[in-house]
Protein backbone atom coordinates (compact mmCIF):
# COMPACT_ATOMS: atom_id res chain seq x y z
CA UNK A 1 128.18 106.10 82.85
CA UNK A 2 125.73 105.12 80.46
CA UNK A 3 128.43 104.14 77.68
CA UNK A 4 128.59 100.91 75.81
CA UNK A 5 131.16 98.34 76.90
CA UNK A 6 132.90 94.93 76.48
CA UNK A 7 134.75 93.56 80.05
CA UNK A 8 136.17 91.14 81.13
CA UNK A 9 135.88 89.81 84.66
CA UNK A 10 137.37 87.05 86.58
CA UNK A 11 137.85 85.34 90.09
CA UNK A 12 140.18 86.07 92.54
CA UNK A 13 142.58 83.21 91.29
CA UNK A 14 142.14 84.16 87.92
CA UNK A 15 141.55 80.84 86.77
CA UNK A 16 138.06 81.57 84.92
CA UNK A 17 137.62 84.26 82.45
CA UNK A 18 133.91 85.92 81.67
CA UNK A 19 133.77 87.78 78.60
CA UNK A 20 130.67 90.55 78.19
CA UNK A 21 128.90 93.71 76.86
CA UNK A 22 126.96 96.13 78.40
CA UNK A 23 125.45 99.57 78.09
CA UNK A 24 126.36 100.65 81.54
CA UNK A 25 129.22 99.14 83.12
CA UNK A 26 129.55 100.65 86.52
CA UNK A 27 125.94 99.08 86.74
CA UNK A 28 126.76 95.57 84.95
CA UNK A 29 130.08 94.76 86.86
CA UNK A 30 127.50 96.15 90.61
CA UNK A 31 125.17 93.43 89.49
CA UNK A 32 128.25 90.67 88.65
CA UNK A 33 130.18 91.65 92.03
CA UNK A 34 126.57 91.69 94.47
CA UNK A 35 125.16 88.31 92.49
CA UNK A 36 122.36 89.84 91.53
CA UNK A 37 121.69 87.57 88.55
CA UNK A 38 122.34 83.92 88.48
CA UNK A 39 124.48 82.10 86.10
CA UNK A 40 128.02 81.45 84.94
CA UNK A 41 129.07 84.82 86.57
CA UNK A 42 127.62 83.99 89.95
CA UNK A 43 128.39 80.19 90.08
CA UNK A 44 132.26 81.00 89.71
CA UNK A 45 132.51 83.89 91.40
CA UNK A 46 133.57 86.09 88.90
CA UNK A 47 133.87 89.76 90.57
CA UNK A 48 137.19 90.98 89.39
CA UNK A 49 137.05 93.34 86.72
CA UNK A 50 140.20 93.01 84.38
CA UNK A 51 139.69 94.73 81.29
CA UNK A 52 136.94 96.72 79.56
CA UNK A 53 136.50 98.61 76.14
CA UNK A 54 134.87 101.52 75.78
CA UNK A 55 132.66 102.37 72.26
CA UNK A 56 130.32 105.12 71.10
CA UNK A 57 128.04 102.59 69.29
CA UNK A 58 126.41 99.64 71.41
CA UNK A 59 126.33 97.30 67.86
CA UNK A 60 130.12 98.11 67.82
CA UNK A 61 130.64 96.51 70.97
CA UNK A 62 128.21 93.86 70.13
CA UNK A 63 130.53 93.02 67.36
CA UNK A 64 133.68 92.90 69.10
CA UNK A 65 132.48 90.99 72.46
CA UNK A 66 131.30 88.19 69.64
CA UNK A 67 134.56 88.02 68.08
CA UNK A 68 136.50 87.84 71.16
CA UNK A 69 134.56 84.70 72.28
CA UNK A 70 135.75 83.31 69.06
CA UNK A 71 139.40 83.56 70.87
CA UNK A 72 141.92 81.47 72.65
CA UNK A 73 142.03 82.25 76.03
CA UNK A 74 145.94 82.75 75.61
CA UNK A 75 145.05 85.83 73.23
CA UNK A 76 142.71 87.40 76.32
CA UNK A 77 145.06 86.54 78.89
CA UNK A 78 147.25 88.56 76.90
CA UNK A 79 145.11 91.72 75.87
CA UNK A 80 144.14 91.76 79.79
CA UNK A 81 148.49 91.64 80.32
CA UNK A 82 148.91 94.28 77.74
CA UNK A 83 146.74 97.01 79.88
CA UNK A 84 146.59 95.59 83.21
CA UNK A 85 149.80 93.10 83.89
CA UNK A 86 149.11 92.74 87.36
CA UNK A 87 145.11 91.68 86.98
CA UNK A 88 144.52 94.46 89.36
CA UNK A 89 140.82 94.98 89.53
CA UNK A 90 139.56 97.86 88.09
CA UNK A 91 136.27 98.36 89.50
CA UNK A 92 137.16 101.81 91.28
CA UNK A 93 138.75 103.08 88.13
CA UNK A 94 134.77 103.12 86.17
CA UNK A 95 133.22 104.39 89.08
């Protein structure tokens, strides 16, 4: 599914929210659930995926992942509520 894509991912206790973009998102959220790169991802063990947005244009998606790290976390905790109120991961659902 080579489409681009913002996500959001989290841990288990959704305490910690990761906000990203991607060209292939099956791929991306492989490499975020296996720890296959180090960082912020990794070091809170952030495999759940919440929420994603799919776009046509990778410079689209660009744009919006940059303006959503501009938000509160309130205002993604409630975009993730909106689609997915019980922060079910939705992993299976892109693959």
């Amino acid at each position: 599914m080579k489409q681009p894509a913002v996500y959001i991912l989290t841990n288990m206790k959704n305490s910690v929210l990761y906000l990203g973009v991607t060209s292939n998102l099956p791929q991306r959220i492989y490499q975020h659930r296996e720890k296959l790169v180090e960082g912020f991802s990794a070091r809170y063990n952030l495999t759940k995926l919440v929420y994603f947005e799919l776009y046509d244009d990778l410079e689209n998606a660009i744009t919006r992942e940059k303006r959503m790290k501009e938000w509160h976390r309130q205002w993604k905790v409630n975009l993730i509520e909106k689609s997915n109120p019980n922060w079910r991961d939705l992993y299976p659902e892109i693959l």
